[in-house]
C-alpha atoms as a PDB file:
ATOM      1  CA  UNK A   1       0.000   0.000   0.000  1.00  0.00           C
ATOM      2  CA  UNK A   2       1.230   3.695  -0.718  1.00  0.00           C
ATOM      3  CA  UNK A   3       1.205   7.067   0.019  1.00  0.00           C
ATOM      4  CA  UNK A   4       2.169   9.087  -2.523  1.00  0.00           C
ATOM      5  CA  UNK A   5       5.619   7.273  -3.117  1.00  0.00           C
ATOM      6  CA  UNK A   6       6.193   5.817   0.371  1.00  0.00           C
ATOM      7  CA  UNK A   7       5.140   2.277   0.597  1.00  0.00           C
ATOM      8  CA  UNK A   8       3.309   2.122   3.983  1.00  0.00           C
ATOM      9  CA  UNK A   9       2.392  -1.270   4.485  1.00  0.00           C
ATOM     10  CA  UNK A  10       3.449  -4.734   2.931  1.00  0.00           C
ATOM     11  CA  UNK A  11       2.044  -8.184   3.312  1.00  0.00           C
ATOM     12  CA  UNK A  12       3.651 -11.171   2.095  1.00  0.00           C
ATOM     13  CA  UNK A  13       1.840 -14.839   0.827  1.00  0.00           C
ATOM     14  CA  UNK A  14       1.298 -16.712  -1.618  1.00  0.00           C
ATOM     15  CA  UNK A  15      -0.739 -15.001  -4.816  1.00  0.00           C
ATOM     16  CA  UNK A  16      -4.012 -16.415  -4.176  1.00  0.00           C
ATOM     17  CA  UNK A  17      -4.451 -14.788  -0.624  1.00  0.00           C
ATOM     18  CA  UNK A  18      -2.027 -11.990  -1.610  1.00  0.00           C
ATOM     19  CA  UNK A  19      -4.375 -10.755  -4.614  1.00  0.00           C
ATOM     20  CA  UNK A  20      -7.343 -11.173  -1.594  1.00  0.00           C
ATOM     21  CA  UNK A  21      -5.404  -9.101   0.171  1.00  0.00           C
ATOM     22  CA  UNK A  22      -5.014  -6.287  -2.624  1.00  0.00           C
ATOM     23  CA  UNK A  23      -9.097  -7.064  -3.363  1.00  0.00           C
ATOM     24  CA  UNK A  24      -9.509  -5.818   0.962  1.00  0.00           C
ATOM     25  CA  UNK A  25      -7.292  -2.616   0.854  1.00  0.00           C
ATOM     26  CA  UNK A  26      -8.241  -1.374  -2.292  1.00  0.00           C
ATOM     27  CA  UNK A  27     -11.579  -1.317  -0.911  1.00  0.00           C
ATOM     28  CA  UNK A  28     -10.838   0.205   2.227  1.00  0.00           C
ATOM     29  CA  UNK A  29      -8.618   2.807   1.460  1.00  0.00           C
ATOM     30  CA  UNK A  30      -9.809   3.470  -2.302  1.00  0.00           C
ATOM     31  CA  UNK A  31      -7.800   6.361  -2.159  1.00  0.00           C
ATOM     32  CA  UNK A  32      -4.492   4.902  -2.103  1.00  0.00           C
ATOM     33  CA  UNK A  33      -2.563   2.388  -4.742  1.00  0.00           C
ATOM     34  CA  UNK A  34      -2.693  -0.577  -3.575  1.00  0.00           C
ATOM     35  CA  UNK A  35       0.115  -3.059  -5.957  1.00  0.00           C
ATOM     36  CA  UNK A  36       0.154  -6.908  -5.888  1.00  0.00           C
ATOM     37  CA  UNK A  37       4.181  -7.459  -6.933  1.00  0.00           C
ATOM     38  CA  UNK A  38       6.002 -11.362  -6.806  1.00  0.00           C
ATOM     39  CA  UNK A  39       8.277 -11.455  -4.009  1.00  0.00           C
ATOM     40  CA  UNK A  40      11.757 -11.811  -5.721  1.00  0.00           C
ATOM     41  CA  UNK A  41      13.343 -15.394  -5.832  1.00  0.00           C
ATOM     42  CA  UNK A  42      15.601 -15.732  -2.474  1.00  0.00           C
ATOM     43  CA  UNK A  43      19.386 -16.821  -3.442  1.00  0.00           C
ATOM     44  CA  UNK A  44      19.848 -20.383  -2.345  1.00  0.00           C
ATOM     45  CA  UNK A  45      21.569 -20.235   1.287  1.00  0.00           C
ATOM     46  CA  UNK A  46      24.309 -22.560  -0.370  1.00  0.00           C
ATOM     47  CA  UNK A  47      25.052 -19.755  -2.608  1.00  0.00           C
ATOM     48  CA  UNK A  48      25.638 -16.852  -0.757  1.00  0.00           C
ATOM     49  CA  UNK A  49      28.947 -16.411   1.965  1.00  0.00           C
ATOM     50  CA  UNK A  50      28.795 -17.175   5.599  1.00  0.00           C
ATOM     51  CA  UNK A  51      28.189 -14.197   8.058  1.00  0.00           C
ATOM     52  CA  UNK A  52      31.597 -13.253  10.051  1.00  0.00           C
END
């Protein structure tokens, strides 16, 4: 959800519920934009360096 160009809120789940989601705010705060965006693929945890 946004204001102007400050996202202020973000929910994360899998598309079905996620576009349910959208479907809710947009009706309650008509308003404001309301995007439904894939969560970008995580790097496998084999693939990135341990923490020091």
């Amino acid at each position: 959800m946004w204001f102007g160009v400050t996202a202020i809120a973000d929910y994360i789940a899998p598309q079905e519920q996620a576009e349910q989601y959208q479907d809710a705010m947009a009706r309650r705060f008509g308003g404001l934009r309301i995007t439904n965006e894939p969560f970008p693929d995580l790097p496998k945890t084999s693939d990135t360096p341990p923490l020091n």
